[in-house]
PDB file of N, CA and C in Angstrom:
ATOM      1  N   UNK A   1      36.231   0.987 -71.980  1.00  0.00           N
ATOM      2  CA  UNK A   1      37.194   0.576 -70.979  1.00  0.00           C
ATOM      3  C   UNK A   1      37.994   1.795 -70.529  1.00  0.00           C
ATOM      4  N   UNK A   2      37.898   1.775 -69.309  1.00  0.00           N
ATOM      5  CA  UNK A   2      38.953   3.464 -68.990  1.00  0.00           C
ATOM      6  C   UNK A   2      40.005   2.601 -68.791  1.00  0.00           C
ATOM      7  N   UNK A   3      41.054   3.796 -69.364  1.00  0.00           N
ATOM      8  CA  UNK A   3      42.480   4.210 -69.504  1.00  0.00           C
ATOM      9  C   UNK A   3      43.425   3.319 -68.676  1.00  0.00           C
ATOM     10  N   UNK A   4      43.049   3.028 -67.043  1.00  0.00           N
ATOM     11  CA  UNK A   4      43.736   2.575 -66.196  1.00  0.00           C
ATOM     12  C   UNK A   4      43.341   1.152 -65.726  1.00  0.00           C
ATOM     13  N   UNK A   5      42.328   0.547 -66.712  1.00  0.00           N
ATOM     14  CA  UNK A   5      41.751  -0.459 -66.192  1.00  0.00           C
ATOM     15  C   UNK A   5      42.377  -1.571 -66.177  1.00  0.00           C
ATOM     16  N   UNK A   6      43.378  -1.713 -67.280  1.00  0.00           N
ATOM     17  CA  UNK A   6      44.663  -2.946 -67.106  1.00  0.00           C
ATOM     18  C   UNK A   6      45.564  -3.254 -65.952  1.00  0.00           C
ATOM     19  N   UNK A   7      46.040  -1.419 -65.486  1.00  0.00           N
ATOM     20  CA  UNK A   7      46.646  -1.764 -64.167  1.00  0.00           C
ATOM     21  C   UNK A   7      45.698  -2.354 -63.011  1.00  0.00           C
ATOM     22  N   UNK A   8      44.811  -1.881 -62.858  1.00  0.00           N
ATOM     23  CA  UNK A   8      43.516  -2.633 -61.960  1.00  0.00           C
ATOM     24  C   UNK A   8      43.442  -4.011 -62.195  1.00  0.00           C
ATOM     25  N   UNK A   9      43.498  -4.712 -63.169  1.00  0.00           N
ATOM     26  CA  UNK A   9      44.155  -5.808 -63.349  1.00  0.00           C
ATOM     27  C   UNK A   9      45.055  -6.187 -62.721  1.00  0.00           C
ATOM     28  N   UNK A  10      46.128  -6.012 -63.176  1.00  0.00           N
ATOM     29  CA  UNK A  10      46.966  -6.139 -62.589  1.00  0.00           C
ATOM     30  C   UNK A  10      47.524  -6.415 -60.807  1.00  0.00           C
ATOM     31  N   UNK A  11      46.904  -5.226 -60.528  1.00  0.00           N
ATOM     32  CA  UNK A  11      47.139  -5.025 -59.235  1.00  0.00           C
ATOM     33  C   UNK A  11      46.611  -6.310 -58.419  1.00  0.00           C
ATOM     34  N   UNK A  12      45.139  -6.537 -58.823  1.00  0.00           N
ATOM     35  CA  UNK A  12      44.259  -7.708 -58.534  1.00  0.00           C
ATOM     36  C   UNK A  12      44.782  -9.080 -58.418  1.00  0.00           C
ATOM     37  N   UNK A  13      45.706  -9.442 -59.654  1.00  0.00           N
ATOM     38  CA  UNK A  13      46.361 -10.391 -59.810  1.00  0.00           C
ATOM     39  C   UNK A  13      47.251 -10.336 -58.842  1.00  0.00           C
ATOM     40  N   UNK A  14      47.872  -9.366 -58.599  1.00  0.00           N
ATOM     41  CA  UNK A  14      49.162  -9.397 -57.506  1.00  0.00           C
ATOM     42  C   UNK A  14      48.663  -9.550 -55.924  1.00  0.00           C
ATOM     43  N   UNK A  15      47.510  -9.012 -55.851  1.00  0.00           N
ATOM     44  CA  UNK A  15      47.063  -9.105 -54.837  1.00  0.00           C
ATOM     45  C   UNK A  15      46.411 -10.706 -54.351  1.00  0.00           C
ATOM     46  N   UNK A  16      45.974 -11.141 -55.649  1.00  0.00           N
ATOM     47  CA  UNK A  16      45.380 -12.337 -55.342  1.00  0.00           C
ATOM     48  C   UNK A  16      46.355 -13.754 -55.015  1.00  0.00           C
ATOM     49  N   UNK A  17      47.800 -13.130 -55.955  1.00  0.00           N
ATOM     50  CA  UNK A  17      48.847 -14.383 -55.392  1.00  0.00           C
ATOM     51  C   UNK A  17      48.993 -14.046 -54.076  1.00  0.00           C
ATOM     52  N   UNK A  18      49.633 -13.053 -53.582  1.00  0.00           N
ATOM     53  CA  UNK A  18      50.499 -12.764 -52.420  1.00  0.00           C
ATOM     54  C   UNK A  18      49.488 -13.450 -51.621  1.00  0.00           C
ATOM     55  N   UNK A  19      48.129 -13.237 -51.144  1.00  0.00           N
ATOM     56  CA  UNK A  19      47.800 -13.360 -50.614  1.00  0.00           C
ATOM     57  C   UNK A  19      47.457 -15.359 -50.288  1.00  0.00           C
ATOM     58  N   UNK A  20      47.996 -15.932 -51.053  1.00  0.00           N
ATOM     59  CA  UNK A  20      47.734 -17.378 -51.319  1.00  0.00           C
ATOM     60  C   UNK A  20      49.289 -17.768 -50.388  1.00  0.00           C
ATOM     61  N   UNK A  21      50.593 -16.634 -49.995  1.00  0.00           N
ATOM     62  CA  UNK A  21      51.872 -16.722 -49.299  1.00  0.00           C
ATOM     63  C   UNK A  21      51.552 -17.433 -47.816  1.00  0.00           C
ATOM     64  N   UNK A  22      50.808 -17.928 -47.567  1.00  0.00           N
ATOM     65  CA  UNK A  22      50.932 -18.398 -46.051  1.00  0.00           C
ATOM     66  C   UNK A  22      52.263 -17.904 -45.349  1.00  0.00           C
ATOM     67  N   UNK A  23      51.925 -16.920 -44.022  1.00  0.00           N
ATOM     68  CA  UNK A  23      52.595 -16.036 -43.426  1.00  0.00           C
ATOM     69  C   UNK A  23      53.291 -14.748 -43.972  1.00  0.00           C
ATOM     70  N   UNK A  24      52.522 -14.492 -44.765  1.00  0.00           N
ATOM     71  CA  UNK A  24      53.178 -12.784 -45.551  1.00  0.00           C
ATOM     72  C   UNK A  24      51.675 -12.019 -45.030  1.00  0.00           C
ATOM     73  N   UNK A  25      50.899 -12.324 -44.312  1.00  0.00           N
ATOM     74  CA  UNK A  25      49.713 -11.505 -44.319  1.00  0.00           C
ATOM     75  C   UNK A  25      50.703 -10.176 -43.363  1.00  0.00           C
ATOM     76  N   UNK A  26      51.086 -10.644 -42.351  1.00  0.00           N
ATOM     77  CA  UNK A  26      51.496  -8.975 -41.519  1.00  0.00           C
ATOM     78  C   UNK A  26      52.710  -8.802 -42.382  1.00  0.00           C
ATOM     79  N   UNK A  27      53.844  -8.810 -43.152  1.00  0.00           N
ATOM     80  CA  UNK A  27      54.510  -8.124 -44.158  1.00  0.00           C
ATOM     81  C   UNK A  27      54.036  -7.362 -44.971  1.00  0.00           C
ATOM     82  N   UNK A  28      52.791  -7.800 -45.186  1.00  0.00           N
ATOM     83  CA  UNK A  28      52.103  -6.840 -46.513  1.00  0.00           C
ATOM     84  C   UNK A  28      51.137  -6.482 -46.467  1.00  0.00           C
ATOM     85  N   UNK A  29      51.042  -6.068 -45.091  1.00  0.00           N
ATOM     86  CA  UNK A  29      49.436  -5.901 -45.010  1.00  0.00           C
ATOM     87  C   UNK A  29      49.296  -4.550 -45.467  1.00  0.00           C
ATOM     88  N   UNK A  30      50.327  -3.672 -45.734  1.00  0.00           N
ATOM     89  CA  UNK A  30      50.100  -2.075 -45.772  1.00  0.00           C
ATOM     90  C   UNK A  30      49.643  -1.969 -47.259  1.00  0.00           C
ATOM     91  N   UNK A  31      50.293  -2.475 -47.725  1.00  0.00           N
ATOM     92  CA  UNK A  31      50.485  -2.954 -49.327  1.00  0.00           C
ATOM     93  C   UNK A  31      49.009  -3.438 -49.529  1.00  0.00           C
ATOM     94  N   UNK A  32      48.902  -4.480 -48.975  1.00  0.00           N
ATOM     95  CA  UNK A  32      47.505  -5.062 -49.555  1.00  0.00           C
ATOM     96  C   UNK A  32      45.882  -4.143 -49.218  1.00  0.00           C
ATOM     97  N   UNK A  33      46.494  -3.648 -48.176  1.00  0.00           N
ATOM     98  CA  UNK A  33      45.445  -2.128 -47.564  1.00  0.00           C
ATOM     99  C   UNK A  33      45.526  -0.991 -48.942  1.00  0.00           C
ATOM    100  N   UNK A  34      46.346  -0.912 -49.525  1.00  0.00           N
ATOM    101  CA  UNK A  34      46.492   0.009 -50.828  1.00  0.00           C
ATOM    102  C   UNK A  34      46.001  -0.742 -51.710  1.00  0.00           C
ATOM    103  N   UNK A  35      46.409  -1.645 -51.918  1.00  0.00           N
ATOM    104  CA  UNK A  35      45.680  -2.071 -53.120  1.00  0.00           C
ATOM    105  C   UNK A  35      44.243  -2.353 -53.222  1.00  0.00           C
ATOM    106  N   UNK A  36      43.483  -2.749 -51.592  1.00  0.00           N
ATOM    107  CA  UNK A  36      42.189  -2.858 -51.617  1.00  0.00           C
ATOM    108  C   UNK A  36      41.488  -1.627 -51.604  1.00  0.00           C
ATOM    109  N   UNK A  37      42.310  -0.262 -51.019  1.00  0.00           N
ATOM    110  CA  UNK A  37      41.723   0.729 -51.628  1.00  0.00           C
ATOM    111  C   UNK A  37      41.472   1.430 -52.964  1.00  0.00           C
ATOM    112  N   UNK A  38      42.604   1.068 -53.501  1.00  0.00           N
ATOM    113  CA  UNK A  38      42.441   1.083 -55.275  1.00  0.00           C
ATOM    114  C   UNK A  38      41.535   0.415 -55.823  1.00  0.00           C
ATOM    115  N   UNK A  39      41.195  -0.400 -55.660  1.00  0.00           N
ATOM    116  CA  UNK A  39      40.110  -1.701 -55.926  1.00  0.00           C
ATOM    117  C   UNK A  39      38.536  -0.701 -55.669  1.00  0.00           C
ATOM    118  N   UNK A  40      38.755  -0.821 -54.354  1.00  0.00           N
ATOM    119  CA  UNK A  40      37.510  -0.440 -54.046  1.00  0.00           C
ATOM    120  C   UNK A  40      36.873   1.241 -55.038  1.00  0.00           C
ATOM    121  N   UNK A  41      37.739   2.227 -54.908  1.00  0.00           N
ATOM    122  CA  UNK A  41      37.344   3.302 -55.368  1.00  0.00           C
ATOM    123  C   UNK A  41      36.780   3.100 -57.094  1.00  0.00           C
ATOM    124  N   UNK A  42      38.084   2.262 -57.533  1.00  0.00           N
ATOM    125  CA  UNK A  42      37.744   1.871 -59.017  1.00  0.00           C
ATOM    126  C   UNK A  42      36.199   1.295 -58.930  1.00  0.00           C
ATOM    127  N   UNK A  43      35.893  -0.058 -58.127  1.00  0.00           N
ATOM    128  CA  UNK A  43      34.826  -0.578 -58.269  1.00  0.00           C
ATOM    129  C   UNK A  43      33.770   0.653 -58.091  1.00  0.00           C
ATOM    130  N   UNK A  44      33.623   1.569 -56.723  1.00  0.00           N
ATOM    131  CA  UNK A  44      32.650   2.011 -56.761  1.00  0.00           C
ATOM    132  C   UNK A  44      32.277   3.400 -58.140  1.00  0.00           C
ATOM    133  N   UNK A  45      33.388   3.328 -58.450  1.00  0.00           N
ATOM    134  CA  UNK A  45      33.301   4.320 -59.539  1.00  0.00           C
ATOM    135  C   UNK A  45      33.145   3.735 -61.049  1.00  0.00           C
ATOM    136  N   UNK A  46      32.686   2.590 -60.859  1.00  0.00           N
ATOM    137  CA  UNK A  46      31.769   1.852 -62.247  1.00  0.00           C
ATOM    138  C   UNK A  46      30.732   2.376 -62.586  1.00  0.00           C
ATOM    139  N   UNK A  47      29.954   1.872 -63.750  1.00  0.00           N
ATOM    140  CA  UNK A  47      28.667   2.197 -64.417  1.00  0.00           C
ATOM    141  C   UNK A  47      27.711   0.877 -63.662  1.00  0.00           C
ATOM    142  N   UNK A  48      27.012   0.466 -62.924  1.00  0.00           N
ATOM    143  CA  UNK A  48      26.062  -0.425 -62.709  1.00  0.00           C
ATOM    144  C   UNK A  48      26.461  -2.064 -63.807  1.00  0.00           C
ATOM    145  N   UNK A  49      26.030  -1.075 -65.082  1.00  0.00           N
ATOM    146  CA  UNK A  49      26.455  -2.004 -66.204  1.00  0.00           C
ATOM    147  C   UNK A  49      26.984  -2.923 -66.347  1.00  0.00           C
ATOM    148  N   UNK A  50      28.944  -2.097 -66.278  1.00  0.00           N
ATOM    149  CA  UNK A  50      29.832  -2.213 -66.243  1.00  0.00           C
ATOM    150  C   UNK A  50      30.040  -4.096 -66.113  1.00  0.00           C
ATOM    151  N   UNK A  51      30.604  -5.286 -66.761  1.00  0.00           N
ATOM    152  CA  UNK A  51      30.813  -6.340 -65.890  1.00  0.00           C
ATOM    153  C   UNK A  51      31.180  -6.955 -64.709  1.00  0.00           C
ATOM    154  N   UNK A  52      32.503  -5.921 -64.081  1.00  0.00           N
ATOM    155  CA  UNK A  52      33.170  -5.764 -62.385  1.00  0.00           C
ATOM    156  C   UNK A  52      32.102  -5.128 -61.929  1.00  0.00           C
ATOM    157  N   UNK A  53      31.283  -4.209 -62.056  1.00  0.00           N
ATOM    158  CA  UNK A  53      30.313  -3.659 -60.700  1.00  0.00           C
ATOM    159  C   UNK A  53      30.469  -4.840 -59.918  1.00  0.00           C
ATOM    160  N   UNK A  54      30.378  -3.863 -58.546  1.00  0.00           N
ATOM    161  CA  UNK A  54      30.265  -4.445 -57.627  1.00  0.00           C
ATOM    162  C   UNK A  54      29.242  -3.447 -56.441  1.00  0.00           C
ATOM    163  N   UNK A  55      28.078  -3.638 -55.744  1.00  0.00           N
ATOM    164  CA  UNK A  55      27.270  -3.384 -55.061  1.00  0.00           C
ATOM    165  C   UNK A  55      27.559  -2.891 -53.778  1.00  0.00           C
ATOM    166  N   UNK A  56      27.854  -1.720 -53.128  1.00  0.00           N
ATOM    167  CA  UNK A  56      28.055  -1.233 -52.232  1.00  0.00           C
ATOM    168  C   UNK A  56      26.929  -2.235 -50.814  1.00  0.00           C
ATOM    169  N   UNK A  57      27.248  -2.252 -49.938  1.00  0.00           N
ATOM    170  CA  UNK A  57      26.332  -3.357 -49.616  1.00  0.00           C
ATOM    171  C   UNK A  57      26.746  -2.569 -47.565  1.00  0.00           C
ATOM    172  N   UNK A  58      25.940  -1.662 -47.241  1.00  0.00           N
ATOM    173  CA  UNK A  58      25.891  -1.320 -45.890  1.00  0.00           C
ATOM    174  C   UNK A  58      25.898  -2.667 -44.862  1.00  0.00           C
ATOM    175  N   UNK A  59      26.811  -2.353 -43.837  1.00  0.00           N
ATOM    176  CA  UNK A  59      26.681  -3.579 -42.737  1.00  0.00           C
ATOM    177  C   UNK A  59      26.954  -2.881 -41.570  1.00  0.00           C
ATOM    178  N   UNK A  60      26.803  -4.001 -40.409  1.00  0.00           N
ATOM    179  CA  UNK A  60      27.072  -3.806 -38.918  1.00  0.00           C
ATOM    180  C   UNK A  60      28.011  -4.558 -38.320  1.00  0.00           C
ATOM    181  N   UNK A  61      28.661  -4.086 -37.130  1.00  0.00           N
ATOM    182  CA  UNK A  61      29.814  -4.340 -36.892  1.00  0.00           C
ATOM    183  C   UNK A  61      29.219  -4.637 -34.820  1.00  0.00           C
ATOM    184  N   UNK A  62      29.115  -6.238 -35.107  1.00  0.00           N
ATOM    185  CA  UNK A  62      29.154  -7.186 -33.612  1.00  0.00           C
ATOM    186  C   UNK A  62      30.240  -7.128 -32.961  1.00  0.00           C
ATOM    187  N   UNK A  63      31.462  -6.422 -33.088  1.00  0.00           N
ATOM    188  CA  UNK A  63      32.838  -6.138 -32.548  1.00  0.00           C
ATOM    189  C   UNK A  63      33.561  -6.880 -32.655  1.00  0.00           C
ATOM    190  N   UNK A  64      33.243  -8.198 -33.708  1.00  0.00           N
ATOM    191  CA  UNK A  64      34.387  -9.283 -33.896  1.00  0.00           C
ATOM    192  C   UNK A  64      34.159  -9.455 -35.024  1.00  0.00           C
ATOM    193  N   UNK A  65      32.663  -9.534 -36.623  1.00  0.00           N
ATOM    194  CA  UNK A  65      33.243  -9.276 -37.700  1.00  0.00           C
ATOM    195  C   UNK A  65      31.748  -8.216 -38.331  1.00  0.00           C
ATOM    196  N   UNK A  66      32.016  -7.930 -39.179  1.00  0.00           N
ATOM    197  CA  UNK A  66      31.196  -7.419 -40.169  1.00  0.00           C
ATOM    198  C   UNK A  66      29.587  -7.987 -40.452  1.00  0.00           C
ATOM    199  N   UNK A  67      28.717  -7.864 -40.740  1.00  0.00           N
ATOM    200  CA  UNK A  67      27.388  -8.659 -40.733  1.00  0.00           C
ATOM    201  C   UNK A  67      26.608  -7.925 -41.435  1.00  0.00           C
ATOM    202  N   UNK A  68      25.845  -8.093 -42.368  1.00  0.00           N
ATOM    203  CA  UNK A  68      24.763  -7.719 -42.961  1.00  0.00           C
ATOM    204  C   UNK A  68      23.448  -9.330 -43.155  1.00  0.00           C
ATOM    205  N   UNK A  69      22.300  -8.603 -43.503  1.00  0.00           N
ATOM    206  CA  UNK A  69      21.346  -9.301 -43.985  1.00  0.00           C
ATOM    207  C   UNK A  69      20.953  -9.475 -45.838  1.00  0.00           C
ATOM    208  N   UNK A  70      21.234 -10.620 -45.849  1.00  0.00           N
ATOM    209  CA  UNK A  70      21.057 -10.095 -47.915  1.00  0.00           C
ATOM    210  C   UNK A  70      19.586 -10.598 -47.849  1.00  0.00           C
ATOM    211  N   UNK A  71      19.394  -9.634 -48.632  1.00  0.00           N
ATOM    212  CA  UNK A  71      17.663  -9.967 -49.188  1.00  0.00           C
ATOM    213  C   UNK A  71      17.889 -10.826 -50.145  1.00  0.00           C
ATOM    214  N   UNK A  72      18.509 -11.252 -51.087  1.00  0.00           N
ATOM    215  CA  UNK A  72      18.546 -12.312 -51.711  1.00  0.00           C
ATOM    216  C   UNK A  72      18.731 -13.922 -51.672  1.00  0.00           C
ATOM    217  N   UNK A  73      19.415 -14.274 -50.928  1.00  0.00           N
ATOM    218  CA  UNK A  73      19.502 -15.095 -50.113  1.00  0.00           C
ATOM    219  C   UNK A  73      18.936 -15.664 -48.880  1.00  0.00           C
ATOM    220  N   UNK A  74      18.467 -14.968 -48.046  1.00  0.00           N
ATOM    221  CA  UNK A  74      17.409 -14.677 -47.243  1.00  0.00           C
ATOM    222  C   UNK A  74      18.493 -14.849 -45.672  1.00  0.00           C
ATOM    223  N   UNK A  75      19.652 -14.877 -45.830  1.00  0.00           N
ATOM    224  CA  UNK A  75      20.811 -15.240 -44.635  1.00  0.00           C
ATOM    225  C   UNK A  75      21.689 -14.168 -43.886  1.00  0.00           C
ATOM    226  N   UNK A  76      22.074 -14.158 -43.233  1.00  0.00           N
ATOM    227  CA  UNK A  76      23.318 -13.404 -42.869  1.00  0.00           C
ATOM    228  C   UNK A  76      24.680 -13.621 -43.325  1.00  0.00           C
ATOM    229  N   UNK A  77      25.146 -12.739 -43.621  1.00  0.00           N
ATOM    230  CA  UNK A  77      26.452 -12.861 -44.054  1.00  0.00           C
ATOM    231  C   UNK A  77      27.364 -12.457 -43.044  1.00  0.00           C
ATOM    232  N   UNK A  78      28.912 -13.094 -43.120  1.00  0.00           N
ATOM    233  CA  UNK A  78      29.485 -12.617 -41.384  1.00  0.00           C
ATOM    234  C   UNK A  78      30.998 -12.431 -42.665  1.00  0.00           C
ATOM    235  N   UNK A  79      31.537 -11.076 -42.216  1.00  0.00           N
ATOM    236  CA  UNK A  79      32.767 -10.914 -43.063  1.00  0.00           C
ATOM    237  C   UNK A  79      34.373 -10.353 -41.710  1.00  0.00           C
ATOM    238  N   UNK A  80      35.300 -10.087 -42.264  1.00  0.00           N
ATOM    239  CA  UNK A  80      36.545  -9.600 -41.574  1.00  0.00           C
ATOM    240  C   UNK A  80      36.233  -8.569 -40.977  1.00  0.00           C
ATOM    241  N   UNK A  81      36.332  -7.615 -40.368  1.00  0.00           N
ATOM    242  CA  UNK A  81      35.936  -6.260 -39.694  1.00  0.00           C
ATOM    243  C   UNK A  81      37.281  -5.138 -40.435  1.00  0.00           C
ATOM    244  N   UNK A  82      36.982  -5.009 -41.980  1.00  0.00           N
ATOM    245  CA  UNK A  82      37.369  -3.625 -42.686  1.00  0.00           C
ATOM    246  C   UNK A  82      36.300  -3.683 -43.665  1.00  0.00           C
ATOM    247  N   UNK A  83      36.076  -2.428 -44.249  1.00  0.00           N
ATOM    248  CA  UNK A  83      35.166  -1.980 -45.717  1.00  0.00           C
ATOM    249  C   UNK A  83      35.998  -2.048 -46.675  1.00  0.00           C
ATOM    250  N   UNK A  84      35.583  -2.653 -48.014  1.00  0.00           N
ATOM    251  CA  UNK A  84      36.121  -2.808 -48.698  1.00  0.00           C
ATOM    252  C   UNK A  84      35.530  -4.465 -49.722  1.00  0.00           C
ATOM    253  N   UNK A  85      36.359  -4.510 -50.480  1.00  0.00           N
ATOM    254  CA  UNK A  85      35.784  -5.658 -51.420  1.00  0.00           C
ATOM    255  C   UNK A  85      35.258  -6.886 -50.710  1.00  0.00           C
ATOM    256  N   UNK A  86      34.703  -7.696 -51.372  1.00  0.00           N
ATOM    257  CA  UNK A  86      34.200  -8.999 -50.607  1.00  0.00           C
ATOM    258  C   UNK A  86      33.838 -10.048 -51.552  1.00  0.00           C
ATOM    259  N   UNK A  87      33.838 -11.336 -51.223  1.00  0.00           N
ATOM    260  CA  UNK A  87      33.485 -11.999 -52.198  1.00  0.00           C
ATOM    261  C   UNK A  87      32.017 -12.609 -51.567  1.00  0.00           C
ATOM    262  N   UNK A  88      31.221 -12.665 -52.295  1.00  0.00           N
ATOM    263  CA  UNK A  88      29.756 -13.141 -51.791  1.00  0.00           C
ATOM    264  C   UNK A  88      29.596 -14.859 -51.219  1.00  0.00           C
ATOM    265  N   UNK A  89      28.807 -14.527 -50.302  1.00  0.00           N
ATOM    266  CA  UNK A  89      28.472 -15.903 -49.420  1.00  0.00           C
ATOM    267  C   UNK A  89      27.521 -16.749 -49.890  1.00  0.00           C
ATOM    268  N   UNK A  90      26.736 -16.013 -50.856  1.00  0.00           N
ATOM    269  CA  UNK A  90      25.452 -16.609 -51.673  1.00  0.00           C
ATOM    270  C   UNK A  90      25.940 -17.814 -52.618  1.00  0.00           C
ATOM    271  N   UNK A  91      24.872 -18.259 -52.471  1.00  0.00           N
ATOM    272  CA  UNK A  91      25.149 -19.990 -53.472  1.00  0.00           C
ATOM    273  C   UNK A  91      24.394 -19.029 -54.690  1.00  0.00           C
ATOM    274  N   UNK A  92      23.613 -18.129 -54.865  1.00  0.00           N
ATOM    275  CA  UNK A  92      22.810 -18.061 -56.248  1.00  0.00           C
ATOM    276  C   UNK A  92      22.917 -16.184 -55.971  1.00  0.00           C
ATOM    277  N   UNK A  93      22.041 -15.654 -57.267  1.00  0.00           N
ATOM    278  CA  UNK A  93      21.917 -14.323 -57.347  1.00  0.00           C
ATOM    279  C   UNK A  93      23.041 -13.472 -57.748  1.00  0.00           C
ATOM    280  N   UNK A  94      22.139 -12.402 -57.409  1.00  0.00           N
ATOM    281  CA  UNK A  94      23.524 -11.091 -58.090  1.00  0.00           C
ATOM    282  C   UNK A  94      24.423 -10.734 -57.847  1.00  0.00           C
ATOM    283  N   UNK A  95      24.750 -11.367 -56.405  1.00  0.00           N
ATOM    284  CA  UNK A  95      25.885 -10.656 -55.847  1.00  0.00           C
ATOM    285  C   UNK A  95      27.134 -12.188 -56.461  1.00  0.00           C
ATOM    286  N   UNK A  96      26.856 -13.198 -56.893  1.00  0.00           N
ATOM    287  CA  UNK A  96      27.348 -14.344 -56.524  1.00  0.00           C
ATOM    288  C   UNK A  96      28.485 -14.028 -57.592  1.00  0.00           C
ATOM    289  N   UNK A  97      28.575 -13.587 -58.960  1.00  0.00           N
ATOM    290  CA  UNK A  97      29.795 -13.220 -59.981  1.00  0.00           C
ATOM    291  C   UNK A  97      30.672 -12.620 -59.312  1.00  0.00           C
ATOM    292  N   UNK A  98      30.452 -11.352 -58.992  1.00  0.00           N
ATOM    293  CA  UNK A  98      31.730 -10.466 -58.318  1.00  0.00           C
ATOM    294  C   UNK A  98      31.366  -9.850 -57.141  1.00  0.00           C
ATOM    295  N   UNK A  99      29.936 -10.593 -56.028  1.00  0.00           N
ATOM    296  CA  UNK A  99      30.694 -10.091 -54.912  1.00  0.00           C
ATOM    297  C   UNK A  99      30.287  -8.381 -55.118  1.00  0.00           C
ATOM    298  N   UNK A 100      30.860  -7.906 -53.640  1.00  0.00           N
ATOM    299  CA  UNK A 100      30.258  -6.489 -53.080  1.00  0.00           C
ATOM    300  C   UNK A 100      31.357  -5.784 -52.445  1.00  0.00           C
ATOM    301  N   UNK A 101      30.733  -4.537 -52.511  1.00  0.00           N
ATOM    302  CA  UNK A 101      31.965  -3.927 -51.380  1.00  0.00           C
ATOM    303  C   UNK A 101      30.949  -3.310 -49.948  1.00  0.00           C
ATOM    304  N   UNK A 102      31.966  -3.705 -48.846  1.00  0.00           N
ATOM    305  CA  UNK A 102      31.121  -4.021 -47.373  1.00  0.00           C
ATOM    306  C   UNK A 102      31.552  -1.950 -47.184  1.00  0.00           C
ATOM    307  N   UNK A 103      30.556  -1.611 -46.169  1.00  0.00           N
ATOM    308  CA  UNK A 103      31.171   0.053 -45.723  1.00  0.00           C
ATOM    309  C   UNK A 103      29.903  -0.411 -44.528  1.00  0.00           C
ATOM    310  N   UNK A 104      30.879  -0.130 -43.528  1.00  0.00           N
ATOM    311  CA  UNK A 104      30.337   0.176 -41.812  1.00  0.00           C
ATOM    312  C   UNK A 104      29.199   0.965 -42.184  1.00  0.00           C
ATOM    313  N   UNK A 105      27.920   0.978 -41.492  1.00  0.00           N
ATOM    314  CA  UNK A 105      26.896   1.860 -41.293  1.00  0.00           C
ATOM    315  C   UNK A 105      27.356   2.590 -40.333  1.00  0.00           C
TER     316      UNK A 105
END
């Protein structure tokens, strides 16, 4: 377990209430932009292994949200238009525990 992985916790948790605030999204959005970058760097800087991995997962951008094709599922996935964490659209497979992190092609 590295050193800082509790606060990553942490942060997660905080991030995951606030965001349940109906009408705090533009108050905190700067905040929650930091914390999804903390998130993200931690995730991509896992071991595969690791239980949080999470799958870097390339997409395209239709000018209104995010889109990739999962080979596992055999569907399109349609997300928010930033990179960064995601929770998976799949009913089954690998991505379905923890989900991916989206990065613009």
């Amino acid at each position: 377990m590295r050193e800082y992985e509790p606060e990553y916790h942490h942060l997660i948790e905080a991030y995951n209430h606030l965001i349940k605030v109906e009408g705090i999204d533009e108050l905190i959005k700067p905040t929650l932009a930091k914390v999804q970058e903390v998130e993200t760097k931690y995730l991509q800087g896992l071991d595969p292994t690791h239980e949080l991995w999470k799958p870097t997962i390339k997409c395209k951008d239709n000018g209104q949200e995010y889109y990739f094709y999962c080979e596992h599922c055999k569907q399109e996935h349609h997300h928010c238009r930033e990179n960064g964490p995601r929770v998976a659209h799949c009913r089954d497979g690998p991505y379905k525990k923890n989900g991916y992190i989206l990065e613009l092609e």
